[in-house]
Protein backbone atom coordinates (compact mmCIF):
# COMPACT_ATOMS: atom_id res chain seq x y z
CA UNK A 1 13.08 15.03 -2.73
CA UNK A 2 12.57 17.14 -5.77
CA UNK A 3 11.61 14.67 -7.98
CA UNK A 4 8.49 14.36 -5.46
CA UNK A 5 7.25 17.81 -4.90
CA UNK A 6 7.13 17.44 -8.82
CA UNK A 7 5.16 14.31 -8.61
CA UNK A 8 2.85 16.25 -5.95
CA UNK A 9 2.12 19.02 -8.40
CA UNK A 10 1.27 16.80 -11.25
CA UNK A 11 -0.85 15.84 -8.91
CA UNK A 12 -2.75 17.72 -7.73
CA UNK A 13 -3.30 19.54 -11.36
CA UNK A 14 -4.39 16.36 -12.63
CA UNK A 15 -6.79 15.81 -9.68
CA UNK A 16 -8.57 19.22 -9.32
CA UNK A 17 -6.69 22.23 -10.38
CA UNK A 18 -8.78 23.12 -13.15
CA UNK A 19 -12.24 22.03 -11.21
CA UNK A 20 -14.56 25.27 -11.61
CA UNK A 21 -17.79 23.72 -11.67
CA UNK A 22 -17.94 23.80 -6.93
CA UNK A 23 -16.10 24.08 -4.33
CA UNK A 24 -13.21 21.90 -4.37
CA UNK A 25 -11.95 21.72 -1.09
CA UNK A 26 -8.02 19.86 -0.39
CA UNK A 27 -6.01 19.68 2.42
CA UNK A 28 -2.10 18.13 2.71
CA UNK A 29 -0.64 16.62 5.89
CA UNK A 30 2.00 13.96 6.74
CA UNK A 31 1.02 11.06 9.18
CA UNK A 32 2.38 7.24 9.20
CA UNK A 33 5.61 8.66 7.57
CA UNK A 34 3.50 9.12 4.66
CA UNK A 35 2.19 12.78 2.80
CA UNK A 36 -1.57 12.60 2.14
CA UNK A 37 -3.46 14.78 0.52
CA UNK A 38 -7.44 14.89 0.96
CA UNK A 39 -9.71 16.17 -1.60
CA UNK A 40 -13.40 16.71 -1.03
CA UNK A 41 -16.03 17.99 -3.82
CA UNK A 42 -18.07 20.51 -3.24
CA UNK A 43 -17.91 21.04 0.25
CA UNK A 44 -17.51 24.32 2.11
CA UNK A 45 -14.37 25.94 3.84
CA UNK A 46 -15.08 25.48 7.24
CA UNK A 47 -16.72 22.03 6.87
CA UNK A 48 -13.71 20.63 5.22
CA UNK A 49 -11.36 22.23 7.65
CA UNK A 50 -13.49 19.66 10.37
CA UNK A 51 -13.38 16.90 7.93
CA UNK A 52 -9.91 17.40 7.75
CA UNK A 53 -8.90 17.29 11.45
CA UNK A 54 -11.32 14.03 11.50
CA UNK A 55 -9.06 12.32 9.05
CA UNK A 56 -5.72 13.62 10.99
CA UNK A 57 -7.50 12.42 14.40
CA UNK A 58 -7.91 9.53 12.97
CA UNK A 59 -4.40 8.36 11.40
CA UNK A 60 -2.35 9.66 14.30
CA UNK A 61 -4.45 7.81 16.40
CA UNK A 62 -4.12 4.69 13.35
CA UNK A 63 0.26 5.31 13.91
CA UNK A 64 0.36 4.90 17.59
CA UNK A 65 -1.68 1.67 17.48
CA UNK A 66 -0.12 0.10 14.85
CA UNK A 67 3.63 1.37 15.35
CA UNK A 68 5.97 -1.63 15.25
CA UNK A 69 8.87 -0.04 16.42
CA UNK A 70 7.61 2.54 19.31
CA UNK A 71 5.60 1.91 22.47
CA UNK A 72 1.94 1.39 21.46
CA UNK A 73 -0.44 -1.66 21.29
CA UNK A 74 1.25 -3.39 18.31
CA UNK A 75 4.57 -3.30 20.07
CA UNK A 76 2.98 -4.76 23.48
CA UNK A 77 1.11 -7.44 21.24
CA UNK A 78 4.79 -8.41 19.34
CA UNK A 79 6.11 -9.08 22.93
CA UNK A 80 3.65 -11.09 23.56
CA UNK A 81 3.38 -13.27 20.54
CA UNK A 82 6.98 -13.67 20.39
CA UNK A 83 6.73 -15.10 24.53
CA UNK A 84 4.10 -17.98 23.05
CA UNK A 85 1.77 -16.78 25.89
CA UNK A 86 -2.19 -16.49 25.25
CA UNK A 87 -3.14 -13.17 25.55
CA UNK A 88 -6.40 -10.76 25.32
CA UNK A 89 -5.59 -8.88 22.17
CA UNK A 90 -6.19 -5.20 21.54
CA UNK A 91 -9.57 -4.31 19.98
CA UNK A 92 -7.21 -1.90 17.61
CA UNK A 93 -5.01 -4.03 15.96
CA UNK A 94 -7.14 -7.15 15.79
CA UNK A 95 -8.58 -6.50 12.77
CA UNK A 96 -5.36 -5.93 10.68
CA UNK A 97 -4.08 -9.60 12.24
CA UNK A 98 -7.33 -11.42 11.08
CA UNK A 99 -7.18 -9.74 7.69
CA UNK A 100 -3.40 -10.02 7.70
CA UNK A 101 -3.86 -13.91 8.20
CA UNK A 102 -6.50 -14.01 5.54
CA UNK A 103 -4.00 -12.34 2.64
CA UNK A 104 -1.19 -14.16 3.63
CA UNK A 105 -3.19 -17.40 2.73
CA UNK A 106 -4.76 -15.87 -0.54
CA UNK A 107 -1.10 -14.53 -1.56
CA UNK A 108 0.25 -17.79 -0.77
CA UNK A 109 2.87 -16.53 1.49
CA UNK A 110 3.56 -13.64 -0.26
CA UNK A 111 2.66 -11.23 1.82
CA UNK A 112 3.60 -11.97 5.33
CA UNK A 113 3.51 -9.28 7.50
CA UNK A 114 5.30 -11.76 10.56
CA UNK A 115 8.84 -10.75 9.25
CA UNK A 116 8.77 -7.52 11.05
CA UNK A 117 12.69 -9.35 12.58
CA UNK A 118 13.98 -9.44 9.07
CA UNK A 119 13.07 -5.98 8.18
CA UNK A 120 14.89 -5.04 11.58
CA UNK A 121 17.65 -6.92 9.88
CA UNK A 122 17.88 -5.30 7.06
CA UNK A 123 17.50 -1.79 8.89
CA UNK A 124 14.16 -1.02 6.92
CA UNK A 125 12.05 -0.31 9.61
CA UNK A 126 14.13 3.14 10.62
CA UNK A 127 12.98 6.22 9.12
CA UNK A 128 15.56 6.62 6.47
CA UNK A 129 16.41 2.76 5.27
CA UNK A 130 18.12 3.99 2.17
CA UNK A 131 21.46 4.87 4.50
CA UNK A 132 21.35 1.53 5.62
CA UNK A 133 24.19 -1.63 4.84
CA UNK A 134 23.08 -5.22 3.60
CA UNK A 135 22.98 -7.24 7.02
CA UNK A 136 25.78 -10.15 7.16
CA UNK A 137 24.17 -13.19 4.87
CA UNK A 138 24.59 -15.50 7.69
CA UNK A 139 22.58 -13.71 9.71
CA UNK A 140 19.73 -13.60 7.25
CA UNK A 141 20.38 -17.57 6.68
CA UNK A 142 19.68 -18.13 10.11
CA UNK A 143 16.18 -16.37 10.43
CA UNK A 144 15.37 -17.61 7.16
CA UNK A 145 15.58 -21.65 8.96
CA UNK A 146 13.06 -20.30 11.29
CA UNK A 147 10.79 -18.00 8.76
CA UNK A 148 7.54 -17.17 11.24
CA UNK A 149 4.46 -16.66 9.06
CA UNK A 150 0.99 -15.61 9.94
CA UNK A 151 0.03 -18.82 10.21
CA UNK A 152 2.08 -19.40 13.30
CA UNK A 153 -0.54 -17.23 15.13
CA UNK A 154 -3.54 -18.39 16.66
CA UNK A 155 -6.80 -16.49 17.19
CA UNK A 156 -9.32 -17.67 19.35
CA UNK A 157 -11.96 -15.08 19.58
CA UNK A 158 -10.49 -12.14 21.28
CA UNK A 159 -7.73 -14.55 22.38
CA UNK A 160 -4.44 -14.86 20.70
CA UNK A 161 -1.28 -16.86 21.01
CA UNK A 162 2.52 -17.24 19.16
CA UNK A 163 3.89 -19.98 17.83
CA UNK A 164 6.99 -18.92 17.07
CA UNK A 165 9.81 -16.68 18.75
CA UNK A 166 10.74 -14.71 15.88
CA UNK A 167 7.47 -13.19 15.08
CA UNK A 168 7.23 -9.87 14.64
CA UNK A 169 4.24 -8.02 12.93
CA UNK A 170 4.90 -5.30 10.85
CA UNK A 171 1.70 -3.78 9.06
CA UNK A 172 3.76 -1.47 6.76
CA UNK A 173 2.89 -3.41 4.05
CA UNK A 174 -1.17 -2.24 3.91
CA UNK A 175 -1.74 0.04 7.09
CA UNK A 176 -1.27 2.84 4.52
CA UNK A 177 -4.02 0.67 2.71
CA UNK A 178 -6.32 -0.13 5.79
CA UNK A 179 -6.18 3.16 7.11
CA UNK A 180 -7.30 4.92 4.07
CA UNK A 181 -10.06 2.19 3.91
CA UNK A 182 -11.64 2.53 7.17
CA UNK A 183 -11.21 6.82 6.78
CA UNK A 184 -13.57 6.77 3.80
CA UNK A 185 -16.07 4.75 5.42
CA UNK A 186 -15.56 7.09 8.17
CA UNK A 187 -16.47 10.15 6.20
CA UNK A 188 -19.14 8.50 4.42
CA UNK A 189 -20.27 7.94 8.05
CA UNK A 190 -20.33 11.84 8.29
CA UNK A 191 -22.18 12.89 4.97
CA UNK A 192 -19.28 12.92 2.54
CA UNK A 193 -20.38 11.45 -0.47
CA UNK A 194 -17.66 12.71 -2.76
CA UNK A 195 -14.18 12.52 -1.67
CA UNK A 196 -10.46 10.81 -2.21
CA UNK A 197 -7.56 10.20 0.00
CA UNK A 198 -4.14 10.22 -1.75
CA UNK A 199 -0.93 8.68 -0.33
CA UNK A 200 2.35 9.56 -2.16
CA UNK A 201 1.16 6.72 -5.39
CA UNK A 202 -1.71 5.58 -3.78
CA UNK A 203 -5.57 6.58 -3.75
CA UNK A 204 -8.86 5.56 -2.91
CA UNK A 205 -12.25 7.45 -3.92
CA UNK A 206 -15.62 7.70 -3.04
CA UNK A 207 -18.68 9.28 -5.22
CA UNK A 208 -17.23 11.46 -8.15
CA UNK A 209 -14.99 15.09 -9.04
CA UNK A 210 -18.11 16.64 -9.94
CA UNK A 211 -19.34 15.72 -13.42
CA UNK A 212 -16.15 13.20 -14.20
CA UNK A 213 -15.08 10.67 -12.11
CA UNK A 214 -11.73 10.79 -9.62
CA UNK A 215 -8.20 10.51 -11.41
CA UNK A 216 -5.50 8.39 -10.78
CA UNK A 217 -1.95 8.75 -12.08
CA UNK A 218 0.78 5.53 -12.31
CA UNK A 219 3.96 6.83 -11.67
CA UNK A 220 6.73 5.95 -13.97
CA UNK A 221 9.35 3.99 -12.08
CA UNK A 222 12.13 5.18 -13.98
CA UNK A 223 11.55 8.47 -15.34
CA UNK A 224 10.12 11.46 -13.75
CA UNK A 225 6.35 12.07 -14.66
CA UNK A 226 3.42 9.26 -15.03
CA UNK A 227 3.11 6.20 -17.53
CA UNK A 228 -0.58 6.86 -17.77
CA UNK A 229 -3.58 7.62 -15.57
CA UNK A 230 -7.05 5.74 -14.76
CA UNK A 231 -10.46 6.88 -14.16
CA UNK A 232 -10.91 5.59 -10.46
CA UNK A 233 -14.66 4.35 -10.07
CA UNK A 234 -16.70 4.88 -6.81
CA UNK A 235 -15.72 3.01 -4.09
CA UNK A 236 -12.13 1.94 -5.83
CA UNK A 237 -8.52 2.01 -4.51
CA UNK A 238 -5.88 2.01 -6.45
CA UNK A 239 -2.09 1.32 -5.64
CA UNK A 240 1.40 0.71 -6.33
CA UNK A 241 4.40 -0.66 -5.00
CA UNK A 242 7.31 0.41 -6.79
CA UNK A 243 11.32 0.30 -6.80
CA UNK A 244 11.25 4.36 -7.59
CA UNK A 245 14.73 5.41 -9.49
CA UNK A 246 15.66 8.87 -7.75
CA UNK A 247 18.42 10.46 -10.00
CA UNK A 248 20.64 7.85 -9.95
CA UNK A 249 19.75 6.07 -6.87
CA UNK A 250 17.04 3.05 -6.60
CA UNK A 251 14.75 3.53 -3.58
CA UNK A 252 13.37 -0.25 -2.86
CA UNK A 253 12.95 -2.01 0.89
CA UNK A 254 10.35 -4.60 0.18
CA UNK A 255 11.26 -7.77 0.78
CA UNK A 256 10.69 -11.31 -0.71
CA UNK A 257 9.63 -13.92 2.17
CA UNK A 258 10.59 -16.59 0.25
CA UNK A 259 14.59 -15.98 -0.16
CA UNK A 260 15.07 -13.05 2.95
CA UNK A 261 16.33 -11.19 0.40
CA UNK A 262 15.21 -7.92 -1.17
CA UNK A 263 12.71 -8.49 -4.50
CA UNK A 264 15.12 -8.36 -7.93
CA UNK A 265 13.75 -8.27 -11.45
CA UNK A 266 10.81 -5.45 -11.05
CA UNK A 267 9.77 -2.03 -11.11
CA UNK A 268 6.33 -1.19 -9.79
CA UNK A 269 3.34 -3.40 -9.65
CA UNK A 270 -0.10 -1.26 -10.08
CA UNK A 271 -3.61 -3.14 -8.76
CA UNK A 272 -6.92 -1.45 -8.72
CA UNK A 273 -9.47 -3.23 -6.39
CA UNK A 274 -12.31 -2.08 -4.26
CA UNK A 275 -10.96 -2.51 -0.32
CA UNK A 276 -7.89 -0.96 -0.29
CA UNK A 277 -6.19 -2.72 2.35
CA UNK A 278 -6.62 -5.79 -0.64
CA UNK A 279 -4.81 -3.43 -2.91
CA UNK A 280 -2.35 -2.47 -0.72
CA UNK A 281 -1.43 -5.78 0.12
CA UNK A 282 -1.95 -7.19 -3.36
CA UNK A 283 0.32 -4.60 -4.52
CA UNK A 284 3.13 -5.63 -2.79
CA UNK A 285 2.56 -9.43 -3.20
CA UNK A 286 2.13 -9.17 -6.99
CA UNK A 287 5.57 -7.38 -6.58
CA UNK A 288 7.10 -10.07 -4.82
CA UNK A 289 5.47 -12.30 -7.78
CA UNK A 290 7.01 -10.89 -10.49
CA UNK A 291 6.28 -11.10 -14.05
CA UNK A 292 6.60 -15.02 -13.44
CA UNK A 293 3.75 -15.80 -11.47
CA UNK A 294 1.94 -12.24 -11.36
CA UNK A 295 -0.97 -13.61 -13.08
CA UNK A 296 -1.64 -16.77 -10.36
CA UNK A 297 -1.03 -14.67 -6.98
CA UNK A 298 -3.41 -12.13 -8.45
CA UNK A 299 -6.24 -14.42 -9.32
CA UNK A 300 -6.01 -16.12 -5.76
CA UNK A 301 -5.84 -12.53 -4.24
CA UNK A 302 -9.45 -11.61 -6.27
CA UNK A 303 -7.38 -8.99 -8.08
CA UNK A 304 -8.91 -8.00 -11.95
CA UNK A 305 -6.77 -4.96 -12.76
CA UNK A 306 -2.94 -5.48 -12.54
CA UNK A 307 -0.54 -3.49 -14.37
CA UNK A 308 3.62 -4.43 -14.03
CA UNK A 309 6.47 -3.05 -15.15
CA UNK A 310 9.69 -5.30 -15.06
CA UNK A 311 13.25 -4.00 -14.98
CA UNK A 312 13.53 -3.79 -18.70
CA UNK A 313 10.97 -1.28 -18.57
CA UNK A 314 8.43 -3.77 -20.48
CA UNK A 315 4.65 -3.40 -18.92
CA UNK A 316 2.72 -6.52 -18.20
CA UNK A 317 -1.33 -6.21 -17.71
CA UNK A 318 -4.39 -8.10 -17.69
CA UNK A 319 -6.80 -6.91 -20.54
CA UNK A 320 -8.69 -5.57 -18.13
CA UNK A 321 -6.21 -3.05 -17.12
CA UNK A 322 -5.60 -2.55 -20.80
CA UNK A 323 -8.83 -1.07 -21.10
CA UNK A 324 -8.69 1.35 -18.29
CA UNK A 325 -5.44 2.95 -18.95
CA UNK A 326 -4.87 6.19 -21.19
CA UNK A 327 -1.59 6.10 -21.82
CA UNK A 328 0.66 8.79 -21.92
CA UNK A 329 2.19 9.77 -24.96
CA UNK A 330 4.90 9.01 -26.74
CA UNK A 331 5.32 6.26 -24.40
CA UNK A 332 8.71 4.96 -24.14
CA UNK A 333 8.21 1.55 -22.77
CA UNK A 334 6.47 -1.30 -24.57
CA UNK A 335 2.77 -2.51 -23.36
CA UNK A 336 2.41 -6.16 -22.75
CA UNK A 337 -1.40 -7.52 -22.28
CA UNK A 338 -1.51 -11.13 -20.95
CA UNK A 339 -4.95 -13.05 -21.17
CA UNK A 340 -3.99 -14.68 -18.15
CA UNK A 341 -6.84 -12.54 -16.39
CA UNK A 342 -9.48 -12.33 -18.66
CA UNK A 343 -11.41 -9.64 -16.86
């Protein structure tokens, strides 16, 4: 899409294009449907060529294991949970079920990765769900009287068992989250002390660009170019889940748990938080929220920098947030700083 390769530039400007002061070295691939684009300061040539087939080893490694829809260990474990069998789970995916099962609680059902059926429903899980038709509203009725949750799976040390048919894990809510997560401490693993992984809107950094730390940019969901950008700290992530307007058609698949239905009533929802598979998640929950209940899902997710935008184009942020932002000017929609979050 055009209105992305812009985005991409902006970018990439904004992050690095005007770095003289070492060797700045960046690399752009897609994996998990997703573009990323790796940055590492002051790092040599050939050593980030390696660092950058580590990173692509790693995520197409990260999208057969954690594939919903193909043949891989996710889709063997869905069988199984949906049979109600105990069953040895695999090494590779357990830890996005027991942290799954921890957000779910701390997002109060919000996020809920179990609905992987109902985004089969609704045709989001193909590679192009903007060409897809609303399912029939029966049909979403039905699996709505029989909502599976991540509570209706069991762990019992490497042990695991469903209790209820329909569940169907679908990490697509923070994989893009979790994998960027466990890639930094990978490369920290290897040396890298200064680095960031972008994701199309999302980023997480490590160490800092040289004498100034890493930049993020919010994208404006209505309106080419950014609302403002943020200073990302060592060891931050910071992401966005957003219901993008692309000339004059919405792109938006994320779905509310809570009515089966696609989330009305919001444009992008903006967290900053240190583990990125929180922000990820948080995120989309705090989208799901709304500018309603924003404030409460985000204090019970540990979240202290949340920036929304609502459908009238009016932002809503925690003071916190306030102060990290430089907006960009003139800006055209209206901030609004709630004290619900003091910090």
């Amino acid at each position: 899409m055009r209105s992305k390769s812009l985005f991409t530039l902006l970018l990439i400007l904004l992050f690095g294009g005007c770095n003289k002061e070492a060797p700045l070295y960046q690399d752009q691939f897609i994996a998990m449907g997703t573009v990323y684009e790796l940055s590492v300061y002051d790092i040599g040539q050939q050593q980030g060529q390696e660092i950058s087939r580590l990173v692509q080893d790693d995520l197409k490694f990260m999208e057969f294991a954690w594939h919903a829809w193909k043949p891989g260990p996710l889709g063997r474990i869905n069988q199984l949970l949906a049979s109600g069998a105990e069953f040895s789970i695999n090494p590779s995916v357990m830890p996005l079920v027991i942290q799954s099962k921890q957000l779910y609680t701390s997002s109060q059902g919000l996020f809920n990765p179990a609905i992987g059926e109902l985004v089969q429903i609704w045709g989001f899980h193909t590679d192009d769900p903007s060409n897809t038709s609303p399912p029939d509203k029966h049909q979403v009725q039905k699996y709505m009287r029989d909502l599976p949750t991540m509570d209706d799976i069991e762990i019992n040390g490497i042990r695991a068992q469903g209790h209820n048919p329909h569940i169907k894990l679908d990490f697509g809510g923070f994989a893009k989250g979790y994998a960027i997560e466990q890639i930094l401490k990978h490369l920290q693993q290897q040396g890298i002390e200064n680095a960031s992984l972008y994701a199309e809107g999302d980023l997480k950094a490590i160490g800092r660009h040289g004498s100034r730390p890493w930049r993020a940019a919010i994208r404006n969901p209505r309106h080419l170019g950014i609302i403002g950008t943020i200073d990302v700290k060592d060891g931050e992530s910071l992401f966005t889940s957003g219901n993008y307007q692309d000339g004059e058609k919405r792109i938006h698949h994320i779905l509310d748990p809570r009515t089966g239905h696609p989330v009305p009533a919001i444009a992008s929802a903006t967290v900053i938080h240190d583990d990125a598979a929180v922000a990820d998640a948080a995120a989309m929950a705090l989208f799901v929220a709304g500018p309603g209940r924003w404030w409460e899902i985000a204090r019970s997710m540990g979240i202290r920098y949340v920036l929304l935008v609502d459908e009238d184009g009016l932002i809503h942020m925690n003071p916190g947030m306030a102060e990290r932002v430089e907006f960009e000017l003139p800006l055209l929609m209206k901030p609004k700083i709630s004290s619900a979050l003091k910090h």
